[in-house]
Protein backbone atom coordinates (compact mmCIF):
# COMPACT_ATOMS: atom_id res chain seq x y z
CA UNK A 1 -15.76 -19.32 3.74
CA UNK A 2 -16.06 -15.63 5.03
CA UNK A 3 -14.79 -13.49 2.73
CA UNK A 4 -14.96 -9.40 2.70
CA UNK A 5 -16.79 -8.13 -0.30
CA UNK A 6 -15.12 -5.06 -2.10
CA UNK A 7 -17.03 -1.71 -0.82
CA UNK A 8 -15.24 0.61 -3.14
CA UNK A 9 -16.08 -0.97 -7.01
CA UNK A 10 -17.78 1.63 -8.79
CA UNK A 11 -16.20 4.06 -6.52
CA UNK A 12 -12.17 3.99 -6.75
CA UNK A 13 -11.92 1.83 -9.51
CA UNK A 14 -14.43 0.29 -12.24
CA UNK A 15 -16.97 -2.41 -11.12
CA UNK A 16 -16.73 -3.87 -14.40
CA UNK A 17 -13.89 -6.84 -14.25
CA UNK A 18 -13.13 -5.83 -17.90
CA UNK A 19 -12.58 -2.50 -17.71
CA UNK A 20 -10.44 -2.65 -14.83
CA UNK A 21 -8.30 -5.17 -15.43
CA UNK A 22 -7.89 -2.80 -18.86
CA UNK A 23 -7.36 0.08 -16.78
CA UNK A 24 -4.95 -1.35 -14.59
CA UNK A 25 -2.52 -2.65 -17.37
CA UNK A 26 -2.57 0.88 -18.68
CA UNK A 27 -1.47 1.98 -15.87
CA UNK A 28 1.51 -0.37 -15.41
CA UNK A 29 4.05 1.46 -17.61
CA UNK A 30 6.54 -0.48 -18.73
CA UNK A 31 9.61 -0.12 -16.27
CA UNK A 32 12.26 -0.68 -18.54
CA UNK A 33 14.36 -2.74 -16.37
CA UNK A 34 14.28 -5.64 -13.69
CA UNK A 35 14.87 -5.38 -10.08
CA UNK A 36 13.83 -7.97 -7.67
CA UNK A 37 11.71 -5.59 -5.65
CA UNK A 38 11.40 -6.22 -1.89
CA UNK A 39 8.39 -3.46 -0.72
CA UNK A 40 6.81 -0.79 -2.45
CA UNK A 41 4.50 2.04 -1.39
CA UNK A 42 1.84 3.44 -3.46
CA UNK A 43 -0.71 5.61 -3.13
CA UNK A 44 -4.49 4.34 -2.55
CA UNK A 45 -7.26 7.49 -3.76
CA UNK A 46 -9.63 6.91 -6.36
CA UNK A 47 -7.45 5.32 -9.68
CA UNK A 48 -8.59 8.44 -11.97
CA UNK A 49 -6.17 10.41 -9.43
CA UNK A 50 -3.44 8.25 -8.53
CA UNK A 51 -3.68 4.87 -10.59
CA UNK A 52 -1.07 6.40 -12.58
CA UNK A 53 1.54 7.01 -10.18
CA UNK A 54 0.85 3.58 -8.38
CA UNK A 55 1.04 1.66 -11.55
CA UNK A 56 4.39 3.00 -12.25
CA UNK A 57 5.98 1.16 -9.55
CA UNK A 58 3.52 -2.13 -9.61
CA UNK A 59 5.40 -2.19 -13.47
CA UNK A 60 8.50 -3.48 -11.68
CA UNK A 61 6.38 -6.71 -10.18
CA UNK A 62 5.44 -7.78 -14.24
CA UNK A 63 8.94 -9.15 -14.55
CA UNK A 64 9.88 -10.52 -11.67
CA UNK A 65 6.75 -10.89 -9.41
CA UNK A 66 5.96 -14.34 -10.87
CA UNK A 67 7.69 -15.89 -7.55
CA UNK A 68 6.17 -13.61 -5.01
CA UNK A 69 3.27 -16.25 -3.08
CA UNK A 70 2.66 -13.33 0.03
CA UNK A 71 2.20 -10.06 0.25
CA UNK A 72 2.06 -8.15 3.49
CA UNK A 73 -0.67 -5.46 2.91
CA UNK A 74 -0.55 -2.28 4.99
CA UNK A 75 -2.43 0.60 5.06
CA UNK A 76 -3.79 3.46 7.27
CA UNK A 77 -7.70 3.09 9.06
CA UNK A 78 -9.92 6.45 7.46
CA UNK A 79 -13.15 4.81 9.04
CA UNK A 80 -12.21 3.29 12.74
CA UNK A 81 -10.48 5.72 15.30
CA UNK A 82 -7.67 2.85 15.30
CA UNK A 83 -4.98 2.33 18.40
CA UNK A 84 -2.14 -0.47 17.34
CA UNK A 85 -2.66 -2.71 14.06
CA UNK A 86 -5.53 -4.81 13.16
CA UNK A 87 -5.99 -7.99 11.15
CA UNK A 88 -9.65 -9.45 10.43
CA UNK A 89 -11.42 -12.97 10.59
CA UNK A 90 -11.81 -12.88 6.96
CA UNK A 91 -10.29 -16.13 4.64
CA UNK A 92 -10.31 -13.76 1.72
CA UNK A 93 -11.25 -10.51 0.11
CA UNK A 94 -12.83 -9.60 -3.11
CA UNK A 95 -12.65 -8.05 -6.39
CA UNK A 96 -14.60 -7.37 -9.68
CA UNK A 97 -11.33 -9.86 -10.63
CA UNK A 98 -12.02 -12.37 -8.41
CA UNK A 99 -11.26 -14.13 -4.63
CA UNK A 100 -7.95 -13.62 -3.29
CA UNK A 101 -7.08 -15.64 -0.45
CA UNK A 102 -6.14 -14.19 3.38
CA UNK A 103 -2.29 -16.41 4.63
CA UNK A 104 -4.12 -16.72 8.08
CA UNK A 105 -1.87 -18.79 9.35
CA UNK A 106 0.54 -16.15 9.49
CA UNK A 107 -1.85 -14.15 12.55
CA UNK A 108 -1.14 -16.65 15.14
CA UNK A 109 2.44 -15.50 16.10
CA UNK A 110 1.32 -11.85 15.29
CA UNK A 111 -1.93 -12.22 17.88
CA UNK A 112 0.37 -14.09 20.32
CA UNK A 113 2.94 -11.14 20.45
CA UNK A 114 0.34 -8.73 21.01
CA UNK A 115 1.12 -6.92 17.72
CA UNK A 116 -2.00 -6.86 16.49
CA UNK A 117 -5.91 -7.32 17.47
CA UNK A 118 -8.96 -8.84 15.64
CA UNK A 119 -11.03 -5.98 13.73
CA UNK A 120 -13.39 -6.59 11.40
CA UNK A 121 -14.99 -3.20 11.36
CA UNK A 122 -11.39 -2.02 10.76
CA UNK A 123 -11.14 -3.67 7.29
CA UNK A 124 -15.24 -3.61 5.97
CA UNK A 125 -15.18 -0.62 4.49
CA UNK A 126 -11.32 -0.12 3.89
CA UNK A 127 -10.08 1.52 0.88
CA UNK A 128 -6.23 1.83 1.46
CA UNK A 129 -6.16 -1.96 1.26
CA UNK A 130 -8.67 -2.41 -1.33
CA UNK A 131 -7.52 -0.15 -3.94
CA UNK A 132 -3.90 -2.36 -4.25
CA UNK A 133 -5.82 -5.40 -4.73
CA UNK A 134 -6.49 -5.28 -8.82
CA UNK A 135 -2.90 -4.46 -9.18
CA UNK A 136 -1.96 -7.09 -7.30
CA UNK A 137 -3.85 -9.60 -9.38
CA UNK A 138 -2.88 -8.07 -12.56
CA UNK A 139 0.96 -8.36 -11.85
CA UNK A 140 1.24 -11.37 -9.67
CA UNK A 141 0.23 -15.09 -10.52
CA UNK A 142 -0.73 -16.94 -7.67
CA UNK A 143 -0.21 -15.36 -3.98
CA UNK A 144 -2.18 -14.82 -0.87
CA UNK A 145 -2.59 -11.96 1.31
CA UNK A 146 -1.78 -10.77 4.69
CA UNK A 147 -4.00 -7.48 4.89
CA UNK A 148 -3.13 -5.21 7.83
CA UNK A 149 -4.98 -1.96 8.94
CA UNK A 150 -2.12 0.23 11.00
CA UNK A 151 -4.08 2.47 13.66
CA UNK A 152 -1.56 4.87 15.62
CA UNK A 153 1.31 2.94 17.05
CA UNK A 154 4.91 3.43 16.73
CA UNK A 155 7.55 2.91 13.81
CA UNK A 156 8.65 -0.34 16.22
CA UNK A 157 5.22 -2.14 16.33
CA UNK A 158 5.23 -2.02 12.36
CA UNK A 159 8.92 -2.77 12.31
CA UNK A 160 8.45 -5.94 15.06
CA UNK A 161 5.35 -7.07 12.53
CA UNK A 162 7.65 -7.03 9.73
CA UNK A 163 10.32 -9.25 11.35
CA UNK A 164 7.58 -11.20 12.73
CA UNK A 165 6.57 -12.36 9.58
CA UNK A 166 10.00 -13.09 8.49
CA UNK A 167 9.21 -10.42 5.02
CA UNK A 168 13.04 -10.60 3.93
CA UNK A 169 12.85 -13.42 0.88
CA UNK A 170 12.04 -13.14 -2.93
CA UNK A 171 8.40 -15.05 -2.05
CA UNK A 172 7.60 -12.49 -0.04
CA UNK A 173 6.45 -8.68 -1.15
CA UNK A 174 5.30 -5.72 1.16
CA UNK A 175 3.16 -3.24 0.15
CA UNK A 176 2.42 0.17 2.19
CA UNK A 177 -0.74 2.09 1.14
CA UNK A 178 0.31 5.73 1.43
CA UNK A 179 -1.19 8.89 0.02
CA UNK A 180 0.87 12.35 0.80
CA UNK A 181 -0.23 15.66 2.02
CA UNK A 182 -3.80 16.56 1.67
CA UNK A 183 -6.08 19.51 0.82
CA UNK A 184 -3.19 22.70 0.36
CA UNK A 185 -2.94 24.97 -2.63
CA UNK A 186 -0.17 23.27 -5.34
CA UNK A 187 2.65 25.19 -4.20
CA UNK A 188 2.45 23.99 -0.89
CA UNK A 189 1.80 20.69 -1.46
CA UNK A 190 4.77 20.51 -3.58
CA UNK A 191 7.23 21.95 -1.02
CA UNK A 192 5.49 19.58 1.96
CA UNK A 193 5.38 16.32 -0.15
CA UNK A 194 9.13 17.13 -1.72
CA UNK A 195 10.62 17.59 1.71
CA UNK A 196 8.68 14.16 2.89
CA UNK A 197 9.58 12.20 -0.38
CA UNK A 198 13.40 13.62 0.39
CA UNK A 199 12.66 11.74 3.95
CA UNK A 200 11.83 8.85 2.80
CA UNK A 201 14.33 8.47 0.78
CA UNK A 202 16.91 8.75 3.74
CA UNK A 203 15.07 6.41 6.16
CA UNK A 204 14.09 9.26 8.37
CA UNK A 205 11.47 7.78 9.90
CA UNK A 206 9.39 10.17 11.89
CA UNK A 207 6.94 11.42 9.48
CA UNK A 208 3.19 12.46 10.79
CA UNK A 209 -0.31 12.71 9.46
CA UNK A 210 0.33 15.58 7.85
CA UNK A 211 2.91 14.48 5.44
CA UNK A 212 1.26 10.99 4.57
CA UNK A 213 -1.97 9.55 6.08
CA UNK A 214 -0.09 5.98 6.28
CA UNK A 215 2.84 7.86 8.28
CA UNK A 216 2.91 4.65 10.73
CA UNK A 217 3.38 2.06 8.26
CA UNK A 218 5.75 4.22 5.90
CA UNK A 219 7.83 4.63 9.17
CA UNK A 220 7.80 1.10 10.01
CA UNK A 221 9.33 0.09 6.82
CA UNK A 222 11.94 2.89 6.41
CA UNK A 223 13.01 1.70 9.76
CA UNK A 224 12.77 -1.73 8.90
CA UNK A 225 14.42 -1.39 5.24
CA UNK A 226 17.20 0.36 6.83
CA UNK A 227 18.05 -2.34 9.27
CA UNK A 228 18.22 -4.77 6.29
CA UNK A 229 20.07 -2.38 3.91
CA UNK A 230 17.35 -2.34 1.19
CA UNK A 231 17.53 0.01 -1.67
CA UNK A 232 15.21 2.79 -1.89
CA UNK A 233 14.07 4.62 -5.16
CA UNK A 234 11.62 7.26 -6.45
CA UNK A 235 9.43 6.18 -9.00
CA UNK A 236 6.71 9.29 -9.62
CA UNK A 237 5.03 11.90 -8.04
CA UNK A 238 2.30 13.76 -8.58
CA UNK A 239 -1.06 15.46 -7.31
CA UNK A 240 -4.74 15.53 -7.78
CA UNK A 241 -4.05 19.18 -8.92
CA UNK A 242 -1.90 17.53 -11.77
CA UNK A 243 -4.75 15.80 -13.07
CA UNK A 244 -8.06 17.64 -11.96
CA UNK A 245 -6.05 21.07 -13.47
CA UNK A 246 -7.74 22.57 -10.13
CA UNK A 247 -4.74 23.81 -7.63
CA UNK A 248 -6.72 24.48 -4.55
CA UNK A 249 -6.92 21.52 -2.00
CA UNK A 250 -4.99 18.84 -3.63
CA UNK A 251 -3.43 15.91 -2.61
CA UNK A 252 -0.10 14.12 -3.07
CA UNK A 253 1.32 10.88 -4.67
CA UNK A 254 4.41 9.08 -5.00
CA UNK A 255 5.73 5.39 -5.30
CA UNK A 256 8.38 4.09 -4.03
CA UNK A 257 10.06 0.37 -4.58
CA UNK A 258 12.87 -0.85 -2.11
CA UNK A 259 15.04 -3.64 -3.51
């Protein structure tokens, strides 16, 4: 079997399996109610920074995510100039927690509409997917993964994936790797990730690098969740400035679920 090893333990999260499967469960604060959630998007930096505000919406999964068996993994390419969406050849990635196992057979009528390419080098050293992984695994029981790296391409290619893969059933979960603005002082961060968060939440689907480095695929689900009516809710927000205490040069968080 290939499989992709994780490149960021140690790094983003702990290498020990212990230790992060206890760090992850702290993070997932209890969400005090069940919705059957449909997509979320979290942010994907280094957990000491944003576990927190991820975790908050992974919560919702505990509850109900015992019938999810797919997710639909999406997040933006920091190490390959990307053009259009790539998937990889590999049967499953990695964790300190263990093998997770790549729904190939989903690719076929993705590769066939030419809506995405073969990349490996797009996915080896990944972190936006990565990072979601050990949450995954601590919320969900048994599922399989369709991992996506979104290059530049339009809120319609990421939309056309989604109804490609046919996302809108209770088996099936999508999950967009976001982060928000990155390196202004506090007070502008706040004002430029408030006024994209306020997007988001009305489907306005035209945001750029500048207000979230997974702009494509957070289009390409607002567009997408719109056209299916989904549900749309803030969960928490927050900045490395919030945690570090330094204001200069942070960057912004927020989760969102749709249901």
């Amino acid at each position: 079997m290939k499989y992709r090893i994780a490149a960021v333990a140690g790094q983003f999260y702990p290498e020990s399996a212990r230790q992060l499967r206890a760090e992850v469960n702290a993070f997932l604060t209890p969400a005090g109610e069940t919705i059957a959630v449909r997509a979320l998007i979290v942010p994907h930096a280094g957990y000491c920074y944003s576990g927190g505000v991820a975790g908050c919406a992974y919560a919702y999964l505990k509850s109900t995510g015992r019938d999810i068996k797919r997710v639909i993994l999406l997040g933006p390419s920091h190490r390959v100039a990307l053009q259009g969406c790539a998937i990889s050849s590999y049967e499953a990635f990695t964790t300190p927690l263990g093998m997770i196992d790549v729904a190939s057979r989903y690719y076929q009528p993705l590769l066939k509409s030419g809506l995405v390419s073969i990349c490996d080098a797009a996915h080896i050293l990944e972190h936006s997917l990565e990072v979601q992984l050990p949450f995954l695994q601590c919320c969900l029981d048994d599922f399989q993964i369709v991992p996506i790296v979104v290059g530049q391409c339009s809120a319609d290619t990421v939309r056309e994936i989604l109804s490609v893969l046919q996302v809108d059933d209770s088996a099936t979960l999508v999950v967009v790797s976001s982060d928000l603005s990155h390196y202004h002082d506090y007070q502008q961060a706040q004002v430029m990730d408030n006024n994209t968060i306020d997007n988001i939440l009305n489907y306005q689907h035209r945001l750029a690098g500048e207000d979230a480095c997974g702009c494509f695929s957070v289009n390409g689900l607002l567009d997408y969740a719109h056209s299916q009516k989904w549900q749309i809710r803030l969960i928490k927000k927050a900045n490395s400035g919030d945690i570090l205490g330094s204001k200069k040069e942070v960057v912004g968080y927020a989760s969102f679920i749709f249901y």
